[in-house]
C-alpha atoms as a PDB file:
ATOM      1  CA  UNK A   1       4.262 -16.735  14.749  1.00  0.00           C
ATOM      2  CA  UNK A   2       5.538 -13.405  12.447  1.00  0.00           C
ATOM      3  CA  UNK A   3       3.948 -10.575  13.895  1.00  0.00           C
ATOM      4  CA  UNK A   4       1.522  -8.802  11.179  1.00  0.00           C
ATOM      5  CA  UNK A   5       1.107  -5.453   9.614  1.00  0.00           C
ATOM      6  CA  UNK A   6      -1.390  -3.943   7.819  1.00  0.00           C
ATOM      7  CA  UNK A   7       0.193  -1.373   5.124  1.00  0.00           C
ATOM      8  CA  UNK A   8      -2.247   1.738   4.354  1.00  0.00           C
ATOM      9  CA  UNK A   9      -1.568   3.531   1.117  1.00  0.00           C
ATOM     10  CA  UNK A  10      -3.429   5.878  -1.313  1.00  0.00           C
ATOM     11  CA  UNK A  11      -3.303   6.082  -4.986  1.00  0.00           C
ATOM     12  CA  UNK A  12      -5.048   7.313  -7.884  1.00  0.00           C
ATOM     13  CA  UNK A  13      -6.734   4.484  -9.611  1.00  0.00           C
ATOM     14  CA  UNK A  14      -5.165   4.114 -13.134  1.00  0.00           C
ATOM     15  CA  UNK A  15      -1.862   3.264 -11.786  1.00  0.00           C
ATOM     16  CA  UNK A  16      -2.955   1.161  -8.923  1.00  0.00           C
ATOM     17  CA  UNK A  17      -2.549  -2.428 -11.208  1.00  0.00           C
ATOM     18  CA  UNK A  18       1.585  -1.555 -11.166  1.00  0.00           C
ATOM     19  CA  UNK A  19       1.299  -0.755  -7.769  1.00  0.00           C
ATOM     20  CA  UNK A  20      -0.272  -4.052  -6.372  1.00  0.00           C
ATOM     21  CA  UNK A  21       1.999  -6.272  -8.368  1.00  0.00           C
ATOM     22  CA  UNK A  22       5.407  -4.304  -7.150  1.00  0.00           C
ATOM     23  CA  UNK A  23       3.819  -5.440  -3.496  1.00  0.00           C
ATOM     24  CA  UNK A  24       2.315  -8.435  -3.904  1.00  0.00           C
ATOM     25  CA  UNK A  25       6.389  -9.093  -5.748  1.00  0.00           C
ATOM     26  CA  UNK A  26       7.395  -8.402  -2.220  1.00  0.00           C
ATOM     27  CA  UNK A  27       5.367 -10.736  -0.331  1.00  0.00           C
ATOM     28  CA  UNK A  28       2.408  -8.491   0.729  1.00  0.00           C
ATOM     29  CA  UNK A  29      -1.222  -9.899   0.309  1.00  0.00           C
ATOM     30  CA  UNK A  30      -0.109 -13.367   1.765  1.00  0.00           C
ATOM     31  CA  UNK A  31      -2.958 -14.166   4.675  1.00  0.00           C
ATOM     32  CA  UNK A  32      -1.328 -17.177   6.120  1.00  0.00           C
ATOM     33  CA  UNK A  33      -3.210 -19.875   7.341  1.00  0.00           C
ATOM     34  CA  UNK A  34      -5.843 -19.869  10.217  1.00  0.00           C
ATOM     35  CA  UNK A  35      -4.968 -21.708  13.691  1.00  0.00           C
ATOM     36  CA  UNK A  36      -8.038 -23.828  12.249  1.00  0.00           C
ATOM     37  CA  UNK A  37      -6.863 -24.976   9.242  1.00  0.00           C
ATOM     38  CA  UNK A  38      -2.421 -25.770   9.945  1.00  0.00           C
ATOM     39  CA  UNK A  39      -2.484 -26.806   5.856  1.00  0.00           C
ATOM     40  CA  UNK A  40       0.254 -25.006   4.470  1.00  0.00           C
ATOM     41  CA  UNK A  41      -1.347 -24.495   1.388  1.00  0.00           C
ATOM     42  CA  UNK A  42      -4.427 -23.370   2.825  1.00  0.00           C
ATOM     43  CA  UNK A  43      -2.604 -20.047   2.163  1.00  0.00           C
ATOM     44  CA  UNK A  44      -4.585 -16.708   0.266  1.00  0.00           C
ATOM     45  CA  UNK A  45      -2.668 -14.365  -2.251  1.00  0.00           C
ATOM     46  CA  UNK A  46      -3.175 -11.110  -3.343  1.00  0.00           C
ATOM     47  CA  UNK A  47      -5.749  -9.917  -0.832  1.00  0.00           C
ATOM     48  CA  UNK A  48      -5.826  -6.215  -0.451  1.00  0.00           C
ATOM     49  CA  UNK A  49      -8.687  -3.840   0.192  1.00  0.00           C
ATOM     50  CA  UNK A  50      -9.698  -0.969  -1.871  1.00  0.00           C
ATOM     51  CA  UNK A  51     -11.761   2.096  -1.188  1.00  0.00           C
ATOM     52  CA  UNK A  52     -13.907   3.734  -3.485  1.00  0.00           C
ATOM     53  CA  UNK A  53     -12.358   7.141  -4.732  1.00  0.00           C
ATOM     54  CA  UNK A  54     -12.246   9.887  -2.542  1.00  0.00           C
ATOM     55  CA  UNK A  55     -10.337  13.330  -2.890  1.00  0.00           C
ATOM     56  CA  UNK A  56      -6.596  13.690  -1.787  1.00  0.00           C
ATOM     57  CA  UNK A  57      -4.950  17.233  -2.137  1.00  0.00           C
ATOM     58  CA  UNK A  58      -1.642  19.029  -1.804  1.00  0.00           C
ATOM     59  CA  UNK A  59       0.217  21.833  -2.527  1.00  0.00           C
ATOM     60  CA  UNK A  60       4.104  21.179  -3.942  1.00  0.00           C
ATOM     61  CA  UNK A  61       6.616  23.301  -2.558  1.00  0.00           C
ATOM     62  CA  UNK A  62       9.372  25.312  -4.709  1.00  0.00           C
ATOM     63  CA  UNK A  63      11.847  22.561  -4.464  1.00  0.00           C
ATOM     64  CA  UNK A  64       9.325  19.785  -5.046  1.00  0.00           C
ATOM     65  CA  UNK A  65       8.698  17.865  -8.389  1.00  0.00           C
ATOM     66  CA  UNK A  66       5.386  16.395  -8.520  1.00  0.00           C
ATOM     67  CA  UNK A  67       3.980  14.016 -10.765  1.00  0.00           C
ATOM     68  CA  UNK A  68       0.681  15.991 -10.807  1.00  0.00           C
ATOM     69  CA  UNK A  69      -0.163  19.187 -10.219  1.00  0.00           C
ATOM     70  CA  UNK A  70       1.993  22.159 -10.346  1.00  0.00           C
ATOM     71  CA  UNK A  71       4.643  24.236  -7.215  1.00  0.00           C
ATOM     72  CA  UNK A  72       2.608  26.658  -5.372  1.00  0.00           C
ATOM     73  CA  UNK A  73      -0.796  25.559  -6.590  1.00  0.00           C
ATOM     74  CA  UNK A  74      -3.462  23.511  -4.703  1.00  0.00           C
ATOM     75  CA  UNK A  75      -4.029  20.386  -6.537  1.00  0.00           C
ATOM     76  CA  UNK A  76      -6.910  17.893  -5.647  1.00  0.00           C
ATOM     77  CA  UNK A  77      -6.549  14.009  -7.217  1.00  0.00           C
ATOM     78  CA  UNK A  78      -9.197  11.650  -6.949  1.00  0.00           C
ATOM     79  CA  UNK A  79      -7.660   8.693  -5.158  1.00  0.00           C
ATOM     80  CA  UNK A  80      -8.996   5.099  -3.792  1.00  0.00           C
ATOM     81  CA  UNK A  81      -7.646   3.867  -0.259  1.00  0.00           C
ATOM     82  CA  UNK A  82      -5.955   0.830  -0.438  1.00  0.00           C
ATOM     83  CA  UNK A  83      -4.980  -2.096   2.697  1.00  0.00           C
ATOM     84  CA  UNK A  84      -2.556  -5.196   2.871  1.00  0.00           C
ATOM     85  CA  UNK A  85      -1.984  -7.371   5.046  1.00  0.00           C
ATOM     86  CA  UNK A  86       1.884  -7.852   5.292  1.00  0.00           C
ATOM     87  CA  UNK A  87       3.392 -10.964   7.624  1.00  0.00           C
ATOM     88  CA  UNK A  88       6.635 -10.455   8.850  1.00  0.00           C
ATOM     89  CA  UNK A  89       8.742  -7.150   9.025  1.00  0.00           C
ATOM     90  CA  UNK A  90      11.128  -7.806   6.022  1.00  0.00           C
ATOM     91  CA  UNK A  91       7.949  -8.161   4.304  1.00  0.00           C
ATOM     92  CA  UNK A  92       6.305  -4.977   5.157  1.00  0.00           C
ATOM     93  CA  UNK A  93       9.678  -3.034   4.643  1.00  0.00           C
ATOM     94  CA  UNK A  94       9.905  -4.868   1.145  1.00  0.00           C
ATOM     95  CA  UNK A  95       6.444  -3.786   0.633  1.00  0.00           C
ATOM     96  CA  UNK A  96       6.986   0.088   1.321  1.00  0.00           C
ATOM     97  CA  UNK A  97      10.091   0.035  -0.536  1.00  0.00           C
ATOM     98  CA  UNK A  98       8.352  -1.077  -3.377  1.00  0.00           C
ATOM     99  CA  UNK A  99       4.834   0.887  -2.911  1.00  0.00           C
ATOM    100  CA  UNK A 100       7.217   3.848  -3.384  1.00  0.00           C
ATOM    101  CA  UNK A 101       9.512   2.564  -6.277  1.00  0.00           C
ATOM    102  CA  UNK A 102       6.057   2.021  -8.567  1.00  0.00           C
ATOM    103  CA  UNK A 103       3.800   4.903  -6.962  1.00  0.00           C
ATOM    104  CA  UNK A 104       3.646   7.875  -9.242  1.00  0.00           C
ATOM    105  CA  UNK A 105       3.968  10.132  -6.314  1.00  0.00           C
ATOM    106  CA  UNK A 106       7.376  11.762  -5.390  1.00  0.00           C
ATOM    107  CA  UNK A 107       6.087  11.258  -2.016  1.00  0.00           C
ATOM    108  CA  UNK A 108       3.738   8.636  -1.810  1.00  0.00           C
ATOM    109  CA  UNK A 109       0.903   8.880   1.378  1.00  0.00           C
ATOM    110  CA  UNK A 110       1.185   5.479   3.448  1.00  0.00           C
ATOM    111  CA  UNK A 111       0.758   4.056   7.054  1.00  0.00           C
ATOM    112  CA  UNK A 112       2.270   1.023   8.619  1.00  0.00           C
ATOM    113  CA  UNK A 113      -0.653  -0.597  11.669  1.00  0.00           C
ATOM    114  CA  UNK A 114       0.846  -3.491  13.855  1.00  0.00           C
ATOM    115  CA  UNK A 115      -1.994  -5.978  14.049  1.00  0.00           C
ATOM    116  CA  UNK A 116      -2.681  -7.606  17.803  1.00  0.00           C
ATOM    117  CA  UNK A 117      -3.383 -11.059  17.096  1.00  0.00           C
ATOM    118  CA  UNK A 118      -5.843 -11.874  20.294  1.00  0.00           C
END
């Protein structure tokens, strides 16, 4: 059995669409099949959770060149919180690599979990 990740990321909302399909591309969102059911078509797609918007905020530094916001100043973006489950590390790195080829961000926010299957 691949060993499974959960990849944690946050966004602002209007660009999240982009951002799914770049991951879900890479093979995130794929919740294989349970040890009840061996059908390998009994297979789900595109499952990610989504927050409801909270605030993230930053300040860019002088050699930083943000998307939003301006250098020096405090800026505060209303953001959702996104999770996928990602089987397989190729998958997960595919994932992140494309999370921060489509995120607006220069530096996009994400965590990688290891999930214990018990």
């Amino acid at each position: 059995m691949l060993q499974r990740y959960k990849l944690v990321f946050f966004t602002p909302p209007a660009p999240l669409p982009d951002i799914k399909k770049a991951i879900f591309d890479a093979g995130a969102g794929r919740y294989p099949p349970s040890s009840s059911n061996s059908n390998p078509e009994a297979v789900y797609t595109e499952t990610m959770w989504t927050s409801a918007p909270g605030t993230g905020q930053f300040r860019p530094g002088d050699g930083a060149n943000p998307a939003i916001g301006k250098v020096g100043e405090v800026e505060e973006v209303k953001e959702v919180r996104c999770e996928v489950l990602c089987v397989g590390k190729e998958t997960v790195k595919a994932a992140v690599e494309a999370l921060r080829k489509s995120h607006p961000y220069e530096v996009p926010a994400y965590e990688v979990y290891t999930i214990e299957d018990f």
